[in-house]
Every structure is written in C-alpha cells, then in structure tokens.
C-alpha atoms as a PDB file:
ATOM      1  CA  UNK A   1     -18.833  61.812  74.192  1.00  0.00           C
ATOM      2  CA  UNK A   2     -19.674  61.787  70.200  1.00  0.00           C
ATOM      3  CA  UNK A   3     -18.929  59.722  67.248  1.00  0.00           C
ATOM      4  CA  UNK A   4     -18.840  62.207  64.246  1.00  0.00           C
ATOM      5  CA  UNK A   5     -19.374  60.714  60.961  1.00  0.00           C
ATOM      6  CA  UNK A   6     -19.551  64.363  59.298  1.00  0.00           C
ATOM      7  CA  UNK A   7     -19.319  68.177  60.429  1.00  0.00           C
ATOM      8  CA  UNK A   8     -23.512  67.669  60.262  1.00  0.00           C
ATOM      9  CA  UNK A   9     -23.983  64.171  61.546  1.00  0.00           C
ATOM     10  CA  UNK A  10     -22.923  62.697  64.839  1.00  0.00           C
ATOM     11  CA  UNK A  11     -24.354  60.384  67.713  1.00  0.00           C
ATOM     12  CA  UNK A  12     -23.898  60.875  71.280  1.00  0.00           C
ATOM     13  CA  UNK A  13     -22.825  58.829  74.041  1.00  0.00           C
ATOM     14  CA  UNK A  14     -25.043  58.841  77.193  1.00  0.00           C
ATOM     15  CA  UNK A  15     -22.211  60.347  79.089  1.00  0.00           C
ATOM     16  CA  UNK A  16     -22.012  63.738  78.266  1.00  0.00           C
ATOM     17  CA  UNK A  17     -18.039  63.525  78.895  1.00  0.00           C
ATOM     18  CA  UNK A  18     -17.405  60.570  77.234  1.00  0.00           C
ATOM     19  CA  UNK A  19     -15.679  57.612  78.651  1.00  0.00           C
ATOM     20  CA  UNK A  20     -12.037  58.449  77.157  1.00  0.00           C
ATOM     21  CA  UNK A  21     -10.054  55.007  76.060  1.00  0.00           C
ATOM     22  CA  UNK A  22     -12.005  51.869  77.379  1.00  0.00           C
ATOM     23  CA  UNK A  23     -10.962  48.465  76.524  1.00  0.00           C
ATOM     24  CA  UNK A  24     -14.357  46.269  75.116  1.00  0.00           C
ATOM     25  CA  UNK A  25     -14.532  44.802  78.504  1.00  0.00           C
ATOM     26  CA  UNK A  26     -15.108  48.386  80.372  1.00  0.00           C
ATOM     27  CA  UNK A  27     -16.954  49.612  77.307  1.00  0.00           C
ATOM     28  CA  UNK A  28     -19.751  46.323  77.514  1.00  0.00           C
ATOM     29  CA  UNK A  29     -19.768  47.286  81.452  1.00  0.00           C
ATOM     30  CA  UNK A  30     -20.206  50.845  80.982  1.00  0.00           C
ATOM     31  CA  UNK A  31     -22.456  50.969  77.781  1.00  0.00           C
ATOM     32  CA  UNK A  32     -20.233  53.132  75.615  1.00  0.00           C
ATOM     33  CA  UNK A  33     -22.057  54.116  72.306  1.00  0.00           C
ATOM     34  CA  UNK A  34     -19.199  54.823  70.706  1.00  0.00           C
ATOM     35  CA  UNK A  35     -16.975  52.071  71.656  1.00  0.00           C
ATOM     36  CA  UNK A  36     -19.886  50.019  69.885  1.00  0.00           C
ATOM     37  CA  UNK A  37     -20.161  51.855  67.012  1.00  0.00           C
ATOM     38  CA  UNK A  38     -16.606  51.847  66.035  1.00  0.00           C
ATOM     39  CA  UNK A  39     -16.654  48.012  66.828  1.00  0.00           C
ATOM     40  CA  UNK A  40     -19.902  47.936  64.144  1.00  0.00           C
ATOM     41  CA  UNK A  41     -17.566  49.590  61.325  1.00  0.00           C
ATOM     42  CA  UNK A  42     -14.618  47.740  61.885  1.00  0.00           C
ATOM     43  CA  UNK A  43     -17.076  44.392  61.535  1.00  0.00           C
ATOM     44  CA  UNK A  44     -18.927  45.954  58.458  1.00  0.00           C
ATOM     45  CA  UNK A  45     -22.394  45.637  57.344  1.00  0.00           C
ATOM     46  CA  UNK A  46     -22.438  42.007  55.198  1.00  0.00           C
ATOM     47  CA  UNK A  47     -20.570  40.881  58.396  1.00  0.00           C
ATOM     48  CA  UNK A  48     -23.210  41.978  61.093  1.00  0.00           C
ATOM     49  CA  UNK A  49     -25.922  40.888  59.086  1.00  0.00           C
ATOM     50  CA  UNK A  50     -24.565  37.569  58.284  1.00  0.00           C
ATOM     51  CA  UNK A  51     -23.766  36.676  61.944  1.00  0.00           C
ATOM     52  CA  UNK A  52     -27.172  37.946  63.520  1.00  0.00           C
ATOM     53  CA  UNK A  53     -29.147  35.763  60.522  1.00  0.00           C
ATOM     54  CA  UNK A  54     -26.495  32.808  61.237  1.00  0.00           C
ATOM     55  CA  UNK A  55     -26.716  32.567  64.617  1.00  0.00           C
ATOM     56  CA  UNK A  56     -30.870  32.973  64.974  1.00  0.00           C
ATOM     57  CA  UNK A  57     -31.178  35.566  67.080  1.00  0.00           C
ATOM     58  CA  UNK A  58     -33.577  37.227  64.651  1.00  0.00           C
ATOM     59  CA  UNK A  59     -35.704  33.908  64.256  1.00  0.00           C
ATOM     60  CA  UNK A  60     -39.177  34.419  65.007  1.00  0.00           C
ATOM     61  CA  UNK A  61     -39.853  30.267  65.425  1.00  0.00           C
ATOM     62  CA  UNK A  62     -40.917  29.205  69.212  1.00  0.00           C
ATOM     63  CA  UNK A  63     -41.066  25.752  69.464  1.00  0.00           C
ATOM     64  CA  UNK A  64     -45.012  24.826  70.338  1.00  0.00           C
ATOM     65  CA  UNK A  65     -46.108  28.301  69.422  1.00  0.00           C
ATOM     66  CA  UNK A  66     -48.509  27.999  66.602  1.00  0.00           C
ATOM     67  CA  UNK A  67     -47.439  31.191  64.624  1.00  0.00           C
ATOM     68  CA  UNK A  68     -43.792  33.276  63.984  1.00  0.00           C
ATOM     69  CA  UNK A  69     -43.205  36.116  66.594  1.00  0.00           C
ATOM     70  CA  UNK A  70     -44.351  39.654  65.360  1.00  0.00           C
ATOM     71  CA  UNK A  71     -42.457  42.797  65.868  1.00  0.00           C
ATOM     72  CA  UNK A  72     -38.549  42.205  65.000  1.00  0.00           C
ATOM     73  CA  UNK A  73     -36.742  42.939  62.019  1.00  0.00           C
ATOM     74  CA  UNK A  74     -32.899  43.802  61.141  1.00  0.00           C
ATOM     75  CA  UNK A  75     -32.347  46.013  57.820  1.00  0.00           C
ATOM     76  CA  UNK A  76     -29.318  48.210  57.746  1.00  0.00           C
ATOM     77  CA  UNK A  77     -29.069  50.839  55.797  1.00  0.00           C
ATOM     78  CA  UNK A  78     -26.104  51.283  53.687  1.00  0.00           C
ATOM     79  CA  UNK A  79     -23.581  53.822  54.891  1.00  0.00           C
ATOM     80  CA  UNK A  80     -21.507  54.474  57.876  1.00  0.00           C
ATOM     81  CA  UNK A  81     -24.287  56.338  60.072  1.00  0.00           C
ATOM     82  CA  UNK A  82     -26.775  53.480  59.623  1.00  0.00           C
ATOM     83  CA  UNK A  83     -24.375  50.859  60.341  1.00  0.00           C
ATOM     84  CA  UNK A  84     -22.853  53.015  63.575  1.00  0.00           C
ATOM     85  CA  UNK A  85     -26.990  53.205  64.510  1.00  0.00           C
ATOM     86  CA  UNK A  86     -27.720  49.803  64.193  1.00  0.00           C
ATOM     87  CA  UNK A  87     -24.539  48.515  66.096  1.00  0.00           C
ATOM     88  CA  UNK A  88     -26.146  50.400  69.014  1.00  0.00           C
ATOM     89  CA  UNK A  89     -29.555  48.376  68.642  1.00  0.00           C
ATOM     90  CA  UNK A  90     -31.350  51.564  66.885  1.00  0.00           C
ATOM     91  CA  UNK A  91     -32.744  52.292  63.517  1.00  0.00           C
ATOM     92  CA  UNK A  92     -32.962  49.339  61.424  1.00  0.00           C
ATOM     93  CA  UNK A  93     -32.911  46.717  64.365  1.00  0.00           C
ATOM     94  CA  UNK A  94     -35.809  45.573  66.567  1.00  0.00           C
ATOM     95  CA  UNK A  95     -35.829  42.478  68.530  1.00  0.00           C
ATOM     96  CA  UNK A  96     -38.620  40.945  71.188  1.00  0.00           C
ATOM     97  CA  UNK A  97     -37.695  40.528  74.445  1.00  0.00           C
ATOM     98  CA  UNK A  98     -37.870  36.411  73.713  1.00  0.00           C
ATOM     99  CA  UNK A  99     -35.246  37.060  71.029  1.00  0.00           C
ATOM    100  CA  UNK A 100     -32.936  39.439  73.206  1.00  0.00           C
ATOM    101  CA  UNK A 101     -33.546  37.005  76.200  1.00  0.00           C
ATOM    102  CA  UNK A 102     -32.509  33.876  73.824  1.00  0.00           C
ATOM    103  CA  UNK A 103     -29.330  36.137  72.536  1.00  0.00           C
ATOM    104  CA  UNK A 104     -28.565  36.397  76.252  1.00  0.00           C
ATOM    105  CA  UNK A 105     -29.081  32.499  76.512  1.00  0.00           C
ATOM    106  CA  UNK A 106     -26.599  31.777  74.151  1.00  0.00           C
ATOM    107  CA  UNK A 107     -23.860  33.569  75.714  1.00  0.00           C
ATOM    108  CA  UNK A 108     -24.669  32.002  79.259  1.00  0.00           C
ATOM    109  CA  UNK A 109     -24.804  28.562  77.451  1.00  0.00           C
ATOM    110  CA  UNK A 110     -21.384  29.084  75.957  1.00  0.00           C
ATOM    111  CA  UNK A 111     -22.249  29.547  72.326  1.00  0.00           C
ATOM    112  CA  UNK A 112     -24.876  27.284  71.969  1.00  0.00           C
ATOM    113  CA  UNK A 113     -27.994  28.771  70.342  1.00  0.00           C
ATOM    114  CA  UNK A 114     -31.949  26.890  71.491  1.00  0.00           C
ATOM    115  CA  UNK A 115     -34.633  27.836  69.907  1.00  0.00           C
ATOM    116  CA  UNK A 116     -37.109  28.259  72.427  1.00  0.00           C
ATOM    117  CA  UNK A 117     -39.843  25.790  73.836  1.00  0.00           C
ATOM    118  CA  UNK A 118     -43.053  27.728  75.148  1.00  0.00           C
ATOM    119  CA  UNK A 119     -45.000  24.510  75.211  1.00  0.00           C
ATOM    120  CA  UNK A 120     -43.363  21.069  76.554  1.00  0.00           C
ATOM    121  CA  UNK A 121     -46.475  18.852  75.410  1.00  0.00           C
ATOM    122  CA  UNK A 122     -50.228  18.663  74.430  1.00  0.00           C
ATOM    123  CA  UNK A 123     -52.602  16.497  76.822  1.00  0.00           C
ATOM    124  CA  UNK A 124     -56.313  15.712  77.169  1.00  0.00           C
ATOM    125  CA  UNK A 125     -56.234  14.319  80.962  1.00  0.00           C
ATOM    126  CA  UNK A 126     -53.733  12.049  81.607  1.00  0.00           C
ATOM    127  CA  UNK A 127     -53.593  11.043  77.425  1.00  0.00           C
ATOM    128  CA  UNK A 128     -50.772  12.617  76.105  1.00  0.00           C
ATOM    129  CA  UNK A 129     -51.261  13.907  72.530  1.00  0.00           C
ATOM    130  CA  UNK A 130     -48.477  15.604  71.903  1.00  0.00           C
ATOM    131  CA  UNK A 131     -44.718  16.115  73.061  1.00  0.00           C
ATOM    132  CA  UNK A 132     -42.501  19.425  71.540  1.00  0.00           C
ATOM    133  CA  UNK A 133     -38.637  18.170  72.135  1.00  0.00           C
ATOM    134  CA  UNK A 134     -36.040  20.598  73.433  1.00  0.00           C
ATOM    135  CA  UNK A 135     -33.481  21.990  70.765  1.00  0.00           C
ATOM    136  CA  UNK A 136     -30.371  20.545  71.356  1.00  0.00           C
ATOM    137  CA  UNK A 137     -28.968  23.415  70.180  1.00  0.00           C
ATOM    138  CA  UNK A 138     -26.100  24.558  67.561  1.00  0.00           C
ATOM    139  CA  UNK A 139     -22.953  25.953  67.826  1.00  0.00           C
ATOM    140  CA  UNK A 140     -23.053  29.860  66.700  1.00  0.00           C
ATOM    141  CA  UNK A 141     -20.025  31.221  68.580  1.00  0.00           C
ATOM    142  CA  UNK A 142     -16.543  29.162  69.752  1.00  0.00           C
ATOM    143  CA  UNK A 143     -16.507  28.427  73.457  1.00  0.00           C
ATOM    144  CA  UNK A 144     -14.054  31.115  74.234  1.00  0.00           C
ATOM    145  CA  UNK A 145     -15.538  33.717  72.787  1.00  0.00           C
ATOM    146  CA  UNK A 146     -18.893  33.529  74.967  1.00  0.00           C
ATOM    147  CA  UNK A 147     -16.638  32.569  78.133  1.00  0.00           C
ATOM    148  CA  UNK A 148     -14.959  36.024  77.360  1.00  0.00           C
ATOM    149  CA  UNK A 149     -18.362  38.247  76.592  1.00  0.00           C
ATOM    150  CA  UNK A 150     -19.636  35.799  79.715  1.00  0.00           C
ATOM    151  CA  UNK A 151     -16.840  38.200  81.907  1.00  0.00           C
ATOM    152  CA  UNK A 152     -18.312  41.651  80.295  1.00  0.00           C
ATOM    153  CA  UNK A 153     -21.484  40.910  81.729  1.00  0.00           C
ATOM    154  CA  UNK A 154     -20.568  40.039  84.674  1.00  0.00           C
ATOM    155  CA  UNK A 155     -18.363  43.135  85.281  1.00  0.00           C
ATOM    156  CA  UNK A 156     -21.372  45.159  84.063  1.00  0.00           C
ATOM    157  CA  UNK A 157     -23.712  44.122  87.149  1.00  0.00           C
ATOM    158  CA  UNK A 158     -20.580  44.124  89.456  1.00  0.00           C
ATOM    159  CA  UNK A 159     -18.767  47.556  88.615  1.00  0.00           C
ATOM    160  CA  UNK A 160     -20.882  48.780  85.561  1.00  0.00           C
ATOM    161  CA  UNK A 161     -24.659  50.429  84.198  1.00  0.00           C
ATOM    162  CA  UNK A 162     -26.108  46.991  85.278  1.00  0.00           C
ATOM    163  CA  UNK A 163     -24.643  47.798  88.907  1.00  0.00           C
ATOM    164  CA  UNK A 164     -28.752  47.494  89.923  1.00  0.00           C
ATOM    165  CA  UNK A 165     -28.874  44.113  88.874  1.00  0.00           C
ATOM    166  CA  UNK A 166     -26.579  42.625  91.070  1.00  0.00           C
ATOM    167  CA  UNK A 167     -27.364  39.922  93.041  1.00  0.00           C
ATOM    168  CA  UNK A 168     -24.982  38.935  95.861  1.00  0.00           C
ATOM    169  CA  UNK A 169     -25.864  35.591  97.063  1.00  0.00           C
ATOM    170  CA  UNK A 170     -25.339  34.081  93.057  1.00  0.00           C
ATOM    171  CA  UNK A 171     -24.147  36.572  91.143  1.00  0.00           C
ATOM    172  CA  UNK A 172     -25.415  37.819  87.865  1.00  0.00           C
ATOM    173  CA  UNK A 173     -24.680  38.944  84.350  1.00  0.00           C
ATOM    174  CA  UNK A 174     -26.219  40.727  81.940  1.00  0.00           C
ATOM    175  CA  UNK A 175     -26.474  43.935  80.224  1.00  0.00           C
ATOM    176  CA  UNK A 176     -28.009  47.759  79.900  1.00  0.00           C
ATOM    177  CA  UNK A 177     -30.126  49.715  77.056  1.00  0.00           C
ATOM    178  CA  UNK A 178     -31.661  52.826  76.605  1.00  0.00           C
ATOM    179  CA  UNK A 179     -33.082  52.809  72.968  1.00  0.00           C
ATOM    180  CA  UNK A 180     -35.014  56.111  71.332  1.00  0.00           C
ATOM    181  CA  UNK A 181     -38.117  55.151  69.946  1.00  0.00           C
ATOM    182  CA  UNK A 182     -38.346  58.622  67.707  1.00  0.00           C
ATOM    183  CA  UNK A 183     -41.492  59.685  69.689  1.00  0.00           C
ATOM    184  CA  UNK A 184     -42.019  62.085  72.107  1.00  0.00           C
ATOM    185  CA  UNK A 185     -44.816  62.877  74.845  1.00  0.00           C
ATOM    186  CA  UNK A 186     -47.523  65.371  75.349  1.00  0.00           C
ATOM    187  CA  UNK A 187     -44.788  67.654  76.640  1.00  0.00           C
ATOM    188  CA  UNK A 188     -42.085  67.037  74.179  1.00  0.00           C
ATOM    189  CA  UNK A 189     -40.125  64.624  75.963  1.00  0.00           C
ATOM    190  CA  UNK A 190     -38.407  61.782  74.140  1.00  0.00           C
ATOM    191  CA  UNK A 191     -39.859  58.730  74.797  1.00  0.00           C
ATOM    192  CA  UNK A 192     -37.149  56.078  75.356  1.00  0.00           C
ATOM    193  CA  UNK A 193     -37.326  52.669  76.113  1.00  0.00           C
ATOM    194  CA  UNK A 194     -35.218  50.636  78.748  1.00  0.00           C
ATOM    195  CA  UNK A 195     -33.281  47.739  78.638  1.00  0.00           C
ATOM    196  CA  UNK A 196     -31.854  45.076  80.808  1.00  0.00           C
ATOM    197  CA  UNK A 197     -31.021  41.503  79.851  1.00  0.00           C
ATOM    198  CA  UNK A 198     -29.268  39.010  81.906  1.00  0.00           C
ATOM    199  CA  UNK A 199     -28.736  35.588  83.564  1.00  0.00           C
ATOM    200  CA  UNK A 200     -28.101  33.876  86.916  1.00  0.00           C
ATOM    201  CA  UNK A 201     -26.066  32.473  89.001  1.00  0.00           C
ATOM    202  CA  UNK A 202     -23.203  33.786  87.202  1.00  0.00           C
ATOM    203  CA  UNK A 203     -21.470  30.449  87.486  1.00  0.00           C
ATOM    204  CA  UNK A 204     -23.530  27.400  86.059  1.00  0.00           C
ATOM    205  CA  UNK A 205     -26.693  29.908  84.672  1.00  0.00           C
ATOM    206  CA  UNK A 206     -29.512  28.476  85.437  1.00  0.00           C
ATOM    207  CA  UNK A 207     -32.712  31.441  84.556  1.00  0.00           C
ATOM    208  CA  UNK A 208     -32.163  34.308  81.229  1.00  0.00           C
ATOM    209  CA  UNK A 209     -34.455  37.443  82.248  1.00  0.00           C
ATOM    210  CA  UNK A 210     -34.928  39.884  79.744  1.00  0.00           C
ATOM    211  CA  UNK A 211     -36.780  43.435  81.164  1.00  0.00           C
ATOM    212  CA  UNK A 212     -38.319  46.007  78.971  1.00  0.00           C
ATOM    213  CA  UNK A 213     -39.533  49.224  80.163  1.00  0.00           C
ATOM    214  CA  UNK A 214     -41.306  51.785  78.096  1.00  0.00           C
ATOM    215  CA  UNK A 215     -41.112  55.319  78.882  1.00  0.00           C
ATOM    216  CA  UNK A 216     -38.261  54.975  81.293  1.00  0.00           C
ATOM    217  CA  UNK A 217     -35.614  56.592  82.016  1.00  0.00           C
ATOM    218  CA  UNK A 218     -32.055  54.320  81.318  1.00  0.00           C
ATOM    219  CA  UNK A 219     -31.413  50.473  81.451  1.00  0.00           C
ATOM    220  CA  UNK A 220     -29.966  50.717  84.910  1.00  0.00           C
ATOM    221  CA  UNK A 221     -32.377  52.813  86.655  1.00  0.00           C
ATOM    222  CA  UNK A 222     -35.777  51.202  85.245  1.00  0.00           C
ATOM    223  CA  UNK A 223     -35.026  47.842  84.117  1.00  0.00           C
ATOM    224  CA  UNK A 224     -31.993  46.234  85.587  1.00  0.00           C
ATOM    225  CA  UNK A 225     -34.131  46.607  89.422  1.00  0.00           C
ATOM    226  CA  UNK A 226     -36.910  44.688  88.253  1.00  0.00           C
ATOM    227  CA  UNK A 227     -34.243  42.162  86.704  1.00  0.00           C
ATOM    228  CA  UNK A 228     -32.969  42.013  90.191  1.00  0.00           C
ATOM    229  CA  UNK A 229     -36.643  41.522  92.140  1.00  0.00           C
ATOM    230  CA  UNK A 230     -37.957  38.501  89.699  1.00  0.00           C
ATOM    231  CA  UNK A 231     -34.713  36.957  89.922  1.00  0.00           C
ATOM    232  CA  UNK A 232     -34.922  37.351  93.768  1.00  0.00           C
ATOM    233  CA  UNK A 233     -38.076  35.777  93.982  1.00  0.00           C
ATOM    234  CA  UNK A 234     -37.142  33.014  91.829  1.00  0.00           C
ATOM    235  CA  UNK A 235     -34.344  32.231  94.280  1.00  0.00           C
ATOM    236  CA  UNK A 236     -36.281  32.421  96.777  1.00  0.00           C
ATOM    237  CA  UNK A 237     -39.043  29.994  95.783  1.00  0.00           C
ATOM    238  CA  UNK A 238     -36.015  27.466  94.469  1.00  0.00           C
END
C-alpha cells in the first residue's frame, strides 16, 4: 500500500493492503495512489504541466463572468516526490470545483474542451443588450482516448470508490478524491477534503456535477451520495 521514493520518504495508498497489480482501468475505479503516481513519473513533469496548461483545465476565464476564478494554481516541484504528489491532485495542484467539473466535461464530451458560460445574455426588459456565445470548443484529447477514460468512470460508479454514485435508471460516471489539506482540528484530526466528480446518463451525457466536501471523510462516503441526490432530482424534474 506505499510508493517509496527513499528509506525516509513514502506516500500511502488509502488501502492499507494495497491493491496488488491493477490494470489503469481497475486502478481509475478503485482510486489507487500509487498506480497514479507511477503513471505521473512515467509522464514526467514538462509533460504534465504542458498538457494541464494545453488543454485549459487550469483556466480561470468563465465566459460572462466579469473577473478570472480565484483559488487554483498548478506548480510542481522538481523531483520525484513532488511530481508523485501532484499526480495524486496534492501539493502543488489546486483546482475549483468549475475547473474539475469542466475537466470532467471534457471527457464526457469526447475530448472537446468549453470554456464555460455562467451568463447566456444581458437584458433590460425585453431589450436585449448583450448575448455571451457558447465555446464551440477545441480538441485537447483524440476521440479514443476520452471514449477509453469515458469506461474508467463508468466502472468506478458501477464496481468501484464511486459505487455511491450510481444511478440505475441512466447510469453514471465519474470519479473519487480524498485530498489532505495539511490542517488538522481542535482534536488533532486531519482535516481532509472529499471529492466526487461525474456526469450523466452515461450514454449521451447530458449534466457534469462536481461535489466538494470539507471535513469529510473519503470521496465515496461524503461526496459521491450527494452527486447521486442532485442528479436524482435533476432527473426527476426533466
């Protein structure tokens, strides 16, 4: 259940056992740190950083939205530990739930990255002053590879950490985080915070949820249920 990077440094995998060989499809639907971080070293740093500026996902721009987003950043340390921690979403990365929930997007949209649209238009009665277009959107990953990461998530909800999340009359996708926040509480508990991002139906996607919980417990058992209620109501109402 470790990655060791020296006889003094190591990180952990949530499952004190470890997960033994998993293929990236079980490792996505299982959450295995150390699947990820050997996946982060084989990419490298310039590699990482170059795709996750490429691609947008760390774009603070909303389309309509007056000023950047606040509160994201991605700055790896050199060396092999930062590199393993920031494959894992730790130190060095922070994204808003609008980025991680447009990351999510472009998977579900098969590669295409949109950056978002908070407001469709400006009007003063029935004057229209002002319109904000839709992105069209831009190509950051070939079809097949978001069809294939399209299959992790959905064996994540269906056999997976994101088991909470699943939603039986559609289907869903999506996927689980617990990330340290290098705090801890009144009584010395770390404080974590919880993760779940996904998308439904898992055929034809139609809604991108992304849940953060603060001083939870794991993805699965904070955020992935309250994934699984909004998107309930939602299909409910439609």
């Amino acid at each position: 259940g470790y990655h060791h990077f020296s006889d003094k440094l190591s990180i952990s995998c949530w499952k004190e056992g470890g997960h033994g060989n998993v293929s990236v499809a079980r490792a996505v639907a299982e959450s295995c740190n150390s699947a990820f971080i050997q996946i982060g070293l084989r990419l490298g740093r310039a590699r990482l950083l170059e795709f996750c500026h490429d691609a947008g996902f760390f774009s603070r721009d909303i389309i309509g939205y007056p000023g950047a987003q606040q509160g994201s950043k991605l700055d790896i340390d050199y060396g092999e530990a930062a590199l393993g921690n920031a494959s894992l979403g730790q130190k060095g990365v922070m994204m808003t739930p609008l980025q991680v929930a447009n990351m999510v997007a472009t998977v579900a949209d098969n590669g295409l990255y949109k950056q978002p649209r908070l407001v469709k238009g400006v009007s003063k009665g029935e004057l229209i002053e002002q319109q904000f277009s839709s992105d069209p959107g831009r190509r950051v990953m070939d079809t097949e590879v978001a069809q294939l990461l399209q299959e992790y998530l959905r064996m994540a909800t269906t056999t997976g950490t994101g088991r909470p999340a699943y939603l039986s009359q559609v289907g869903s996708a999506g996927k689980t985080a617990t990330s340290q926040t290098g705090r801890r509480d009144d009584a010395g508990e770390e404080i974590l915070d919880t993760w779940f991002a996904g998308y439904f139906p898992a055929d034809n996607p139609r809604w991108v949820i992304a849940v953060l919980v603060e001083h939870g417990q794991s993805g699965g058992y904070n955020a992935a249920p309250v994934f699984k209620e909004i998107a309930q109501r939602i299909l409910g109402r439609s």
